[in-house]
Protein backbone atom coordinates (compact mmCIF):
# COMPACT_ATOMS: atom_id res chain seq x y z
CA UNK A 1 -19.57 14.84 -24.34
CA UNK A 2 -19.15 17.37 -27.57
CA UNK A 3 -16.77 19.26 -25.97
CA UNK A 4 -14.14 16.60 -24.89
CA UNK A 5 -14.69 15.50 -28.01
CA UNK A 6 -14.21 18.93 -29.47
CA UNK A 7 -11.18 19.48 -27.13
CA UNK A 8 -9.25 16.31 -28.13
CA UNK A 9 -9.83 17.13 -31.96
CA UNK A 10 -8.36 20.52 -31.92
CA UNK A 11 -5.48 19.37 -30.31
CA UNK A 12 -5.36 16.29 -33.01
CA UNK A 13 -5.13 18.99 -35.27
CA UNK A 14 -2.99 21.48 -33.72
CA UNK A 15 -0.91 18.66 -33.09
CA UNK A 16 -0.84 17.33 -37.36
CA UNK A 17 -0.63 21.24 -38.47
CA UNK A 18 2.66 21.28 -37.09
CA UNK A 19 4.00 17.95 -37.74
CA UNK A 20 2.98 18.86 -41.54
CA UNK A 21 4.62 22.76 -41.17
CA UNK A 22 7.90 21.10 -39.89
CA UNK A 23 8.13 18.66 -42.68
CA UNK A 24 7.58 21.07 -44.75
CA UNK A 25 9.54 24.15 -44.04
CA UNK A 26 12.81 22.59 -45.82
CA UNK A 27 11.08 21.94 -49.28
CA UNK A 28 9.14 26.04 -48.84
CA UNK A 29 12.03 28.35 -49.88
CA UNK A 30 9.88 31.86 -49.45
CA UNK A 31 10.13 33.33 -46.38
CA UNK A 32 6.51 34.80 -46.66
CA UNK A 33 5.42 31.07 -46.99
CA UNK A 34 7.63 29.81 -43.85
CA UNK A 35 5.79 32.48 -41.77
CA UNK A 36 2.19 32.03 -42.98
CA UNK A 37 2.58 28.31 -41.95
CA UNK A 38 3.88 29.15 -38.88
CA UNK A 39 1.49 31.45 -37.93
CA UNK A 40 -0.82 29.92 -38.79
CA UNK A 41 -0.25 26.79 -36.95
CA UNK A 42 0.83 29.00 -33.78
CA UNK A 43 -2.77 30.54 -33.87
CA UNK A 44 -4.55 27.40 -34.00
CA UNK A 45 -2.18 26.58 -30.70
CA UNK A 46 -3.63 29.08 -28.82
CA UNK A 47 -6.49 28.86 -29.67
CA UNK A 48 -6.44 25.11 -28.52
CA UNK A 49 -4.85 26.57 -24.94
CA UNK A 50 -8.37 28.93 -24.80
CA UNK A 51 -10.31 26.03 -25.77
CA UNK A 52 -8.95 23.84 -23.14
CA UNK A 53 -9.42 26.85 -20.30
CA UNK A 54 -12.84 27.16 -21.23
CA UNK A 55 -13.68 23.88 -20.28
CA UNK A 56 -12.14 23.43 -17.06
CA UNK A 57 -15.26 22.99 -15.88
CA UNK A 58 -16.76 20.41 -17.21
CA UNK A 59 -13.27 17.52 -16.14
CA UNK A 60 -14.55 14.57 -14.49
CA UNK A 61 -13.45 14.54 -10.76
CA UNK A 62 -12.64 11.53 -9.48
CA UNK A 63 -12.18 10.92 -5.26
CA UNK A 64 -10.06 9.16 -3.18
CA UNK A 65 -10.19 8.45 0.26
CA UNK A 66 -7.21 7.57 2.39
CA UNK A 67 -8.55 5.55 5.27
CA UNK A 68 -5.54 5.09 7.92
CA UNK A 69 -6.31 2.94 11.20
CA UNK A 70 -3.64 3.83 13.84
CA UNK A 71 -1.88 1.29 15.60
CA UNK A 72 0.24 1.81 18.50
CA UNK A 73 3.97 1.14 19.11
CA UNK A 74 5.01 -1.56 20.61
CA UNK A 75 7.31 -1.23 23.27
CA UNK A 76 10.97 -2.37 23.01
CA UNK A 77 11.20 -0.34 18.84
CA UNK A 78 14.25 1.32 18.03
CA UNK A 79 12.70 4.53 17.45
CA UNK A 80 14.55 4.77 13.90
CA UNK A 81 12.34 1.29 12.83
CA UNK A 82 8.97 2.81 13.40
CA UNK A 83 6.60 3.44 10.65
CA UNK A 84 6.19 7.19 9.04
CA UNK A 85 3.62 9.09 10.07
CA UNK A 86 2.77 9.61 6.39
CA UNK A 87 2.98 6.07 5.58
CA UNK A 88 1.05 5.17 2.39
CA UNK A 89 -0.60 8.43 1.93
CA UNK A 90 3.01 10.56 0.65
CA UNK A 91 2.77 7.43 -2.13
CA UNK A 92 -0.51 8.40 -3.20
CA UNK A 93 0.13 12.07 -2.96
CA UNK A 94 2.63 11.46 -5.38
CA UNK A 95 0.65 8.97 -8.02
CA UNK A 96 -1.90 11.83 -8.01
CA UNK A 97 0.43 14.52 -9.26
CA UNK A 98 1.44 11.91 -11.76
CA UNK A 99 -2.13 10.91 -12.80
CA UNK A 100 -3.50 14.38 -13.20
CA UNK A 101 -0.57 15.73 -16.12
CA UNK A 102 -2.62 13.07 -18.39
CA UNK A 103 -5.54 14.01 -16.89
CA UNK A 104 -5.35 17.12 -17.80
CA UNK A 105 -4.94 16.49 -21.74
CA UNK A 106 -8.24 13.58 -20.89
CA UNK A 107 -10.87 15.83 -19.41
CA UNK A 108 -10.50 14.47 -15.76
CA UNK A 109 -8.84 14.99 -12.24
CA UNK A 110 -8.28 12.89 -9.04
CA UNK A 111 -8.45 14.19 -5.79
CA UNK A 112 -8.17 13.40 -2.17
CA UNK A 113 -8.60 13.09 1.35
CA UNK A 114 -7.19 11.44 3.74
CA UNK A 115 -8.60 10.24 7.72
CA UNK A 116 -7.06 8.08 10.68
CA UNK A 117 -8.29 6.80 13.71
CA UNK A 118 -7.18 4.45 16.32
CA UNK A 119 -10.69 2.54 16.11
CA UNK A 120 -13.35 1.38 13.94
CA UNK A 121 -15.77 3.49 15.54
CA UNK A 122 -14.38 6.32 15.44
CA UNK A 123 -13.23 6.16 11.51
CA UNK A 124 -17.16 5.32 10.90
CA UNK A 125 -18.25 8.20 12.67
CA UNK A 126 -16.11 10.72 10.98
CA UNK A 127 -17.43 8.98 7.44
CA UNK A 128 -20.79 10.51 8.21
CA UNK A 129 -18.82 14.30 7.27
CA UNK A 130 -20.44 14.83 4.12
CA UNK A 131 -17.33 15.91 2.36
CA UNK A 132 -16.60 11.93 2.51
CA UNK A 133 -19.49 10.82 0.87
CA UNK A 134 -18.72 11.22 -3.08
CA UNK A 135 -15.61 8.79 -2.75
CA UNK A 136 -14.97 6.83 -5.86
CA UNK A 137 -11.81 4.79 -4.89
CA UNK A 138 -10.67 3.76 -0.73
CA UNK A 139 -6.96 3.62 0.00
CA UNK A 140 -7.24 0.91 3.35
CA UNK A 141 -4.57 0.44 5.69
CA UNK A 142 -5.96 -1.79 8.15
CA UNK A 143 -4.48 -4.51 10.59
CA UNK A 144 -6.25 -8.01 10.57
CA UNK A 145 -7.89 -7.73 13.60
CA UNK A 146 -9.91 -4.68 12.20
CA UNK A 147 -9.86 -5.40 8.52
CA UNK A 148 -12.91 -7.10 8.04
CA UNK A 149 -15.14 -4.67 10.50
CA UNK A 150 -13.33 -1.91 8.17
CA UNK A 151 -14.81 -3.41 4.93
CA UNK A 152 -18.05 -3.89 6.49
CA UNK A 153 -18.29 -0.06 7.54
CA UNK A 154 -17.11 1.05 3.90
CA UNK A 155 -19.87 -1.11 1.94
CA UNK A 156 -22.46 0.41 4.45
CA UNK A 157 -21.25 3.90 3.44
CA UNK A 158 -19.57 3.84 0.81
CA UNK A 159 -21.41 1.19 -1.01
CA UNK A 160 -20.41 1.97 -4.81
CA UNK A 161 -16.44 2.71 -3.93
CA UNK A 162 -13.51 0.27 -4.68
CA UNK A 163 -11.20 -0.33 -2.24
CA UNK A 164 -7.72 -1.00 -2.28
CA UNK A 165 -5.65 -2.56 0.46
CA UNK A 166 -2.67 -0.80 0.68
CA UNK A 167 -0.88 -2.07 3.70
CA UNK A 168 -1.70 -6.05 4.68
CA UNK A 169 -0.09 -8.56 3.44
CA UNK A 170 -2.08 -11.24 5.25
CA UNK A 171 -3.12 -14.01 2.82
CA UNK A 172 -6.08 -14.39 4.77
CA UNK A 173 -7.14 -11.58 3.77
CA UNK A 174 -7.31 -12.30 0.06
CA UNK A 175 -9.91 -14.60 0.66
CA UNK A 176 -12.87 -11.82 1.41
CA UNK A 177 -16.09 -12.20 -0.52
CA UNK A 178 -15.55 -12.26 -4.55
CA UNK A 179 -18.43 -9.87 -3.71
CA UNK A 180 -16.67 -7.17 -2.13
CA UNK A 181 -14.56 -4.90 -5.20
CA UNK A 182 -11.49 -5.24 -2.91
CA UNK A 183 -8.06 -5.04 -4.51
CA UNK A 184 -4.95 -5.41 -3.43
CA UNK A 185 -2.02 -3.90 -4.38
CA UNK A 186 0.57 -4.67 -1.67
CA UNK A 187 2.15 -8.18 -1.97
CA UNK A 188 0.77 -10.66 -0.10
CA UNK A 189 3.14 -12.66 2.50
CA UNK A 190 3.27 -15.78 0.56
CA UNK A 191 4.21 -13.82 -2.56
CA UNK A 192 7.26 -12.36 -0.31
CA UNK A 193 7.89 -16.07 1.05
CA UNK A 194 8.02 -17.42 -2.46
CA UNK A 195 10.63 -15.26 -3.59
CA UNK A 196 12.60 -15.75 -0.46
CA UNK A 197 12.24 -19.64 -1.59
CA UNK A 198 13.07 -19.34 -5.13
CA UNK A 199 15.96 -17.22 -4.09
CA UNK A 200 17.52 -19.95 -1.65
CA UNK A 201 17.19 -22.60 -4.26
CA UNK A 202 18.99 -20.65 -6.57
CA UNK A 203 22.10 -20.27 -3.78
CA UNK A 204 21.93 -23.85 -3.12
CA UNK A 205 20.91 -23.30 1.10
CA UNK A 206 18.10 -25.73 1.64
CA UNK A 207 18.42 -26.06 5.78
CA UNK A 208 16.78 -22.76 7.46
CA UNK A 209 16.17 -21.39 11.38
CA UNK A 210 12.85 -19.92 11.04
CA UNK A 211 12.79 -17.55 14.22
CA UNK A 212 9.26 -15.12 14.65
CA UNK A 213 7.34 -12.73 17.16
CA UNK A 214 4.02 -12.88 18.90
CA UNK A 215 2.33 -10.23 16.01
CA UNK A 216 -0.63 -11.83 14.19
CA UNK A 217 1.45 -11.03 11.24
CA UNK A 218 4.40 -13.06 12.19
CA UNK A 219 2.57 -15.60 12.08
CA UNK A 220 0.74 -15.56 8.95
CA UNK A 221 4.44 -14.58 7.32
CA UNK A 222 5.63 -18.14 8.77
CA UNK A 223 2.91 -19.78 8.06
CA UNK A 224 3.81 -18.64 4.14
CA UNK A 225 7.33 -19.46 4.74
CA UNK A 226 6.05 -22.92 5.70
CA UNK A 227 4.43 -23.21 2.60
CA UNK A 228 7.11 -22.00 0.87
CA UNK A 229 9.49 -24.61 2.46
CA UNK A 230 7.22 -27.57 1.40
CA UNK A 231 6.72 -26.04 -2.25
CA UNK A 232 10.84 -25.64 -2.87
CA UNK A 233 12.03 -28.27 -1.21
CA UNK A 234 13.60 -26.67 1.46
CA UNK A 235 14.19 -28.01 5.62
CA UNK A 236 13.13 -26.05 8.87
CA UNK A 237 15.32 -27.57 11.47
CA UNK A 238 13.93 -25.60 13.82
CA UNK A 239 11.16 -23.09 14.60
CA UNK A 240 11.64 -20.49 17.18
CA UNK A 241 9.55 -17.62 19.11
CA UNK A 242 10.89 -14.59 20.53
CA UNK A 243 8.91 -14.09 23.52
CA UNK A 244 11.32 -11.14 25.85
CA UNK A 245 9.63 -7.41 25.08
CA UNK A 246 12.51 -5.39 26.22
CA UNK A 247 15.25 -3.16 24.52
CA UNK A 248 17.55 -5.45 23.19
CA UNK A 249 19.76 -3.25 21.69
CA UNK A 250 21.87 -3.27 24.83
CA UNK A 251 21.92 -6.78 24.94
CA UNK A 252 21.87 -8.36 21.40
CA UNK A 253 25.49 -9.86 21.50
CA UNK A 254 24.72 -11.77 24.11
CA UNK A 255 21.56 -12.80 24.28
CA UNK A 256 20.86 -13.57 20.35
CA UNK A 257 23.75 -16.17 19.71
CA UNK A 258 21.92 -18.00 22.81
CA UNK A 259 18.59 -17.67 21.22
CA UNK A 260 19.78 -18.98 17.58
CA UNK A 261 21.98 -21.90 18.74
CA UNK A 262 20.20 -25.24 17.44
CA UNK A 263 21.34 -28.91 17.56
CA UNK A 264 21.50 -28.97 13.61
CA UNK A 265 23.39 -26.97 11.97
CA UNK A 266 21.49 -24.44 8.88
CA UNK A 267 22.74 -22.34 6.55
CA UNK A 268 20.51 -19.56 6.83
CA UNK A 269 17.80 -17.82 9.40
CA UNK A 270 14.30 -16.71 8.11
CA UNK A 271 12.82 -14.27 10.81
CA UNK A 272 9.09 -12.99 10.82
CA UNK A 273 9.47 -10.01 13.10
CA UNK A 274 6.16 -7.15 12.00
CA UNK A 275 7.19 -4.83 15.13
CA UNK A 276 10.43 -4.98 15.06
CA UNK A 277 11.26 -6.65 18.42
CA UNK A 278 14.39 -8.44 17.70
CA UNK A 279 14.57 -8.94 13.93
CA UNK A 280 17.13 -5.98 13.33
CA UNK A 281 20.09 -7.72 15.60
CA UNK A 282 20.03 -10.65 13.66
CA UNK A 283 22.62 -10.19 10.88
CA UNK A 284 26.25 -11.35 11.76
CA UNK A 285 25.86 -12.15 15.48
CA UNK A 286 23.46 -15.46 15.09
CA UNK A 287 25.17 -18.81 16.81
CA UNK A 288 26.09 -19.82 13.04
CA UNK A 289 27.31 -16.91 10.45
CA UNK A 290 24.84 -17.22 7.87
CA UNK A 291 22.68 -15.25 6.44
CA UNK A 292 19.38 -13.72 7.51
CA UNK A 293 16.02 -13.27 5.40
CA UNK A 294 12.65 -12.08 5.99
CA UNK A 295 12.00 -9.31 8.21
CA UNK A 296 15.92 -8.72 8.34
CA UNK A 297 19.06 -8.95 6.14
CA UNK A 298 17.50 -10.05 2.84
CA UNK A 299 13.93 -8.65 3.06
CA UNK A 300 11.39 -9.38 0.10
CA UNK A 301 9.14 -6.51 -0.55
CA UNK A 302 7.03 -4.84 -2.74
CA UNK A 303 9.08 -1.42 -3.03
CA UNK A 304 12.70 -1.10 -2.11
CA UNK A 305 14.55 2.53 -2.10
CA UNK A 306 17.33 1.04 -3.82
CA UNK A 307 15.12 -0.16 -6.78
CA UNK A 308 16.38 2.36 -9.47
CA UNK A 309 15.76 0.53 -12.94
CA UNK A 310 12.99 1.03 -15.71
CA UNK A 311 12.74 4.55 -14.81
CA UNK A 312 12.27 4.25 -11.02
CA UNK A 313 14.85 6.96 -10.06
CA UNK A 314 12.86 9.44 -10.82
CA UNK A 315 9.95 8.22 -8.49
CA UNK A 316 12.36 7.51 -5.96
CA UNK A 317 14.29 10.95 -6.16
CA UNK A 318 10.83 12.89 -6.33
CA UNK A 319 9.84 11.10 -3.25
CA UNK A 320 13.12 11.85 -1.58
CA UNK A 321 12.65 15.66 -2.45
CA UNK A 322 9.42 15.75 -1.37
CA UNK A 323 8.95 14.13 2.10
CA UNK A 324 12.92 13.59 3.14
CA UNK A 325 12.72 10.27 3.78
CA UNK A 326 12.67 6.82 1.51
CA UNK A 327 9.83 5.64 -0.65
CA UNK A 328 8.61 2.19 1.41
CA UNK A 329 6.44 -0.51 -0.42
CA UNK A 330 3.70 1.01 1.88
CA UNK A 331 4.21 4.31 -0.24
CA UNK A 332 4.28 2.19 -3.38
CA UNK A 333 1.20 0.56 -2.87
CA UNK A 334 -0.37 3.40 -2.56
CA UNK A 335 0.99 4.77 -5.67
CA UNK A 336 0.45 1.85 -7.46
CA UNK A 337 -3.16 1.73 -6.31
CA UNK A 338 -3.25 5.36 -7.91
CA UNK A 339 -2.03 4.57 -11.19
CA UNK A 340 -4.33 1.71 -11.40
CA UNK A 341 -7.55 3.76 -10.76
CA UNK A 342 -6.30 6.46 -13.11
CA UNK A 343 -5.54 3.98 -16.00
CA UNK A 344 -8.90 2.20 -15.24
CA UNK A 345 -10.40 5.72 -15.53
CA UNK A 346 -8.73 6.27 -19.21
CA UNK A 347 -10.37 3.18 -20.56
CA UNK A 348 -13.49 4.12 -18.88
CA UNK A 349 -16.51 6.17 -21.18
CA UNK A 350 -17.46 9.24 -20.51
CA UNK A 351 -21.02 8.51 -19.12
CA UNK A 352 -19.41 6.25 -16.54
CA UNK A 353 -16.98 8.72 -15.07
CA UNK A 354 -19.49 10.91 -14.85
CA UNK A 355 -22.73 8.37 -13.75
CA UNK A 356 -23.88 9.95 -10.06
CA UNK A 357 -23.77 6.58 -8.26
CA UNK A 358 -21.74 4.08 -10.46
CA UNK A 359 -18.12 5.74 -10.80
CA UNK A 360 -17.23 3.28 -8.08
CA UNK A 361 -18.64 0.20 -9.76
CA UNK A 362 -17.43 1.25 -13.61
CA UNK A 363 -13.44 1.55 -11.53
CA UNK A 364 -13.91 -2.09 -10.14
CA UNK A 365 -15.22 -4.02 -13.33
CA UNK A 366 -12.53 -1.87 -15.54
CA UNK A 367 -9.99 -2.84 -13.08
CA UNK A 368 -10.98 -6.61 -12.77
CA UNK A 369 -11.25 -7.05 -16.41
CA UNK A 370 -9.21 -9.90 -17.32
CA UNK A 371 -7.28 -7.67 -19.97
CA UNK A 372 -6.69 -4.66 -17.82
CA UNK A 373 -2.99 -4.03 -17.27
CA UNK A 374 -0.84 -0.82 -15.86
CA UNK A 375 2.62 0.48 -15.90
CA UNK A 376 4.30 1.16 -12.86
CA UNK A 377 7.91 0.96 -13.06
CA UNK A 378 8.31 -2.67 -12.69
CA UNK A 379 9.59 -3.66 -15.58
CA UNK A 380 6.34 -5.51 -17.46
CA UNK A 381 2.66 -4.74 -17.35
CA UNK A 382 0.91 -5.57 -13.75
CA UNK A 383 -2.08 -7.16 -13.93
CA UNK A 384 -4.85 -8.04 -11.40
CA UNK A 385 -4.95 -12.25 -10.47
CA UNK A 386 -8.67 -12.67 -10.66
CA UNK A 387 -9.17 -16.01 -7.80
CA UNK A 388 -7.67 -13.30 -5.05
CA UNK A 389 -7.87 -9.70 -6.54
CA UNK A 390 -4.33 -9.77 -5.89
CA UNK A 391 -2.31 -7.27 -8.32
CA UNK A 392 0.37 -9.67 -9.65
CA UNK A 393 4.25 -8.35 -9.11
CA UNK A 394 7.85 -8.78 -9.36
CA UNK A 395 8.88 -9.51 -5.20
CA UNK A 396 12.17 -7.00 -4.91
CA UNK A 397 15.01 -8.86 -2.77
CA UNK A 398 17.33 -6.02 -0.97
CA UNK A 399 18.92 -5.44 2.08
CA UNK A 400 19.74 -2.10 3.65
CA UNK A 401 21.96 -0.77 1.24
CA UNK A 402 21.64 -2.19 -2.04
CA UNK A 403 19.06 -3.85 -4.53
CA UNK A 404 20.42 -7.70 -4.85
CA UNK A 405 17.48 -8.91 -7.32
CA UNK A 406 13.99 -9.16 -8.36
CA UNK A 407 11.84 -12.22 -8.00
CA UNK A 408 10.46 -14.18 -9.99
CA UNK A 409 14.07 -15.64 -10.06
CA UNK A 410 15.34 -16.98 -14.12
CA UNK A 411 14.62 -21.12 -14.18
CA UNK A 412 11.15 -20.31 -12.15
CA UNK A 413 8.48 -20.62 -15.05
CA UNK A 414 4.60 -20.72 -14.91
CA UNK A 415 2.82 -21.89 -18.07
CA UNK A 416 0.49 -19.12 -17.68
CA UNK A 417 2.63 -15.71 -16.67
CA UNK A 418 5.72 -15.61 -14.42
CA UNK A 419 4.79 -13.95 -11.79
CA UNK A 420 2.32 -16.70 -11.17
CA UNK A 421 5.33 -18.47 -9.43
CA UNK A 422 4.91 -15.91 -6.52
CA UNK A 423 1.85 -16.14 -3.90
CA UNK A 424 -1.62 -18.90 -3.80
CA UNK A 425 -3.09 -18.54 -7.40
CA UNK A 426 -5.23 -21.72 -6.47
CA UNK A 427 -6.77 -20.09 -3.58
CA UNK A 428 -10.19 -18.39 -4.87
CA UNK A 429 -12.44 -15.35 -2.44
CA UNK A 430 -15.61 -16.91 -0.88
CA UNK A 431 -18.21 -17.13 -3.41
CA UNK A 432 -20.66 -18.19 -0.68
CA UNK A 433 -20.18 -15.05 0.78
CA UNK A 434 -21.66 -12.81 -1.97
């Protein structure tokens, strides 16, 4: 503990010696004097530098785990709509580089490692590689089906480890044991829904198509949307299921103006389409010209590649450089997920980053403290919605090829914070559970 301590100092006053020499360089009018103070502040520098090399050894390490579990493509995807094979993990490549240039100047480092599998039991039997076993922090991306068996693997394992769920936006989800220290940092679907909502109050459409697949996930988006409806006042006229599996790319023009004609009239088309089926040949060839939202058109997500403001160009371009291809709110939940352990770690002692068996446990109660906030190039702080473990977030509204806003939409207030408006903050995790 002395030498962080003793690390930190020296560069205090390294850091003072020259503010001081600067400020006081125009009042010294010897030479000899300028260079003494100089000097001498220039020594102290280096020897700050050798300080800091010599104790290299003694930063705080702090593991991740990327946990992927495959899922196969479903017939009838453009192959240009398919998910990256990186998806998730280039984020959280990225948040580490970030995470580590403070680290550095803090005394600790994040590293990480990354596995996939199609099945749970495979992904459980490669955790028993002992090179798995110190994780602190779990990046999941999980479908429903497996999510729950995936949680149950990682307490047995990795008991102490908090886990983040990067990739499902199922609100079912977000109703897991208040036992389990299970974050999550992609939006959930009725967040997205809300902000779809709030967005077609504000332009005045209140009649919508809803149109989704067979995915469990199109489902659980509608069922938000439904919610959503009810909440802002807004009409289904009429609730559709795309049910063909084949290429439809060769067929769109004729077959989707068949498959959106209604007996009412509505001014816009929300679509819930996960795999991509039939989502994409929505926009300008439905029975009415309106718009489409949802899974196509207007999409509400947690990361767009057109989102450039409060410094997120940078990200975006260093992304883009990187792995030639777009940063995905996949990507930024990962990233996010990053940054959040790597604050939490800041704020954390000492003896708790470097406890044996209670890294883990110190990251989750820092994290779900009710003050804990972190930056992430949203605009205002992100916090953590304790009833769900849900990290609260502005909803980004684009389409393909530009940014149109960001929800919570202005006129939209909560009397506690803002982005309250977006997602279930009355819905609580199971207590009986624990």
């Amino acid at each position: 503990m002395t030498v962080h301590c003793s690390s930190t100092l020296l560069r205090a006053i390294n850091f003072v010696c020259l503010k001081s020499a600067v400020a006081s360089l125009g009042g010294v009018k010897h030479g000899l004097m300028k260079t003494l103070l100089l000097s001498t502040c220039t020594l102290l520098a280096l020897s700050t530098y050798t300080y800091a090399q010599e104790i290299r050894s003694d930063i705080d390490t702090i593991s991740i785990l990327h946990i992927q579990l495959l899922q196969p493509s479903t017939p009838g995807t453009p192959s240009y709509l398919k998910r990256p094979v990186n998806n998730g993990v280039a984020g959280a490549a990225i948040a580490i580089e970030d995470a580590n240039i403070t680290g550095k100047f803090l005394s600790y480092q994040l590293s990480m490692q990354s596995l996939s599998a199609p099945t749970i039991t495979e992904i459980k039997t490669q955790l028993n590689e002992p090179n798995y076993h110190n994780a602190n922090a779990i990046l999941l991306d999980a479908p429903s089906s497996d999510f729950q068996a995936a949680i149950s693997v990682l307490q047995q394992r990795l008991p102490e480890a908090v886990i983040f769920n990067i990739a499902n936006s199922d609100d079912a989800l977000r109703t897991l044991s208040c036992g389990i220290p299970l974050v999550h940092s992609i939006p959930s679907y009725q967040m997205k829904a809300d902000a779809l909502a709030q967005w077609f109050r504000v332009k005045r459409i209140k009649e919508i198509l809803a149109l989704h697949g067979k995915h469990h996930n199109d489902m659980a988006f509608l069922s938000a949307f439904k919610q959503s409806a009810k909440k802002f006042k807004l009409e289904l006229v009429d609730v559709k299921q795309w049910s063909d599996s084949f290429d439809l790319r060769r067929a769109a023009f004729s077959e989707i103006p068949q498959f959106t004609r209604t007996k009412t009239r509505y001014d816009a088309v929300f679509t819930a389409d996960f795999d991509a089926q039939f989502a994409y040949a929505l926009p300008f060839n439905t029975y009415y010209q309106v718009p489409v939202v949802g899974d196509a058109g207007l999409k509400s997500l947690g990361w767009h590649a057109t989102h450039e403001q409060w410094g997120a160009r940078q990200l975006q371009n260093r992304f883009t450089e990187t792995f030639n291809r777009p940063m995905n709110e996949v990507d930024f939940a990962a990233y996010l997920s990053v940054i959040s352990a790597a604050t939490a770690i800041q704020q954390m002692t000492s003896d708790a980053r470097t406890s044996d068996t209670k890294v883990g446990q110190s990251l989750a109660l820092t994290l779900l403290n009710d003050g804990f906030t972190v930056a992430a190039y949203r605009g205002r702080p992100l916090s953590i919605r304790p009833s769900t473990k849900q990290i609260r977030q502005p909803i980004t509204l684009a389409h393909e090829d530009a940014l149109v806003t960001h929800a919570p939409l202005e006129g939209f207030l909560h009397q506690n914070d803002e982005l309250d408006t977006l997602g279930n903050i009355n819905t609580t995790c199971a207590k009986h559970n624990n």
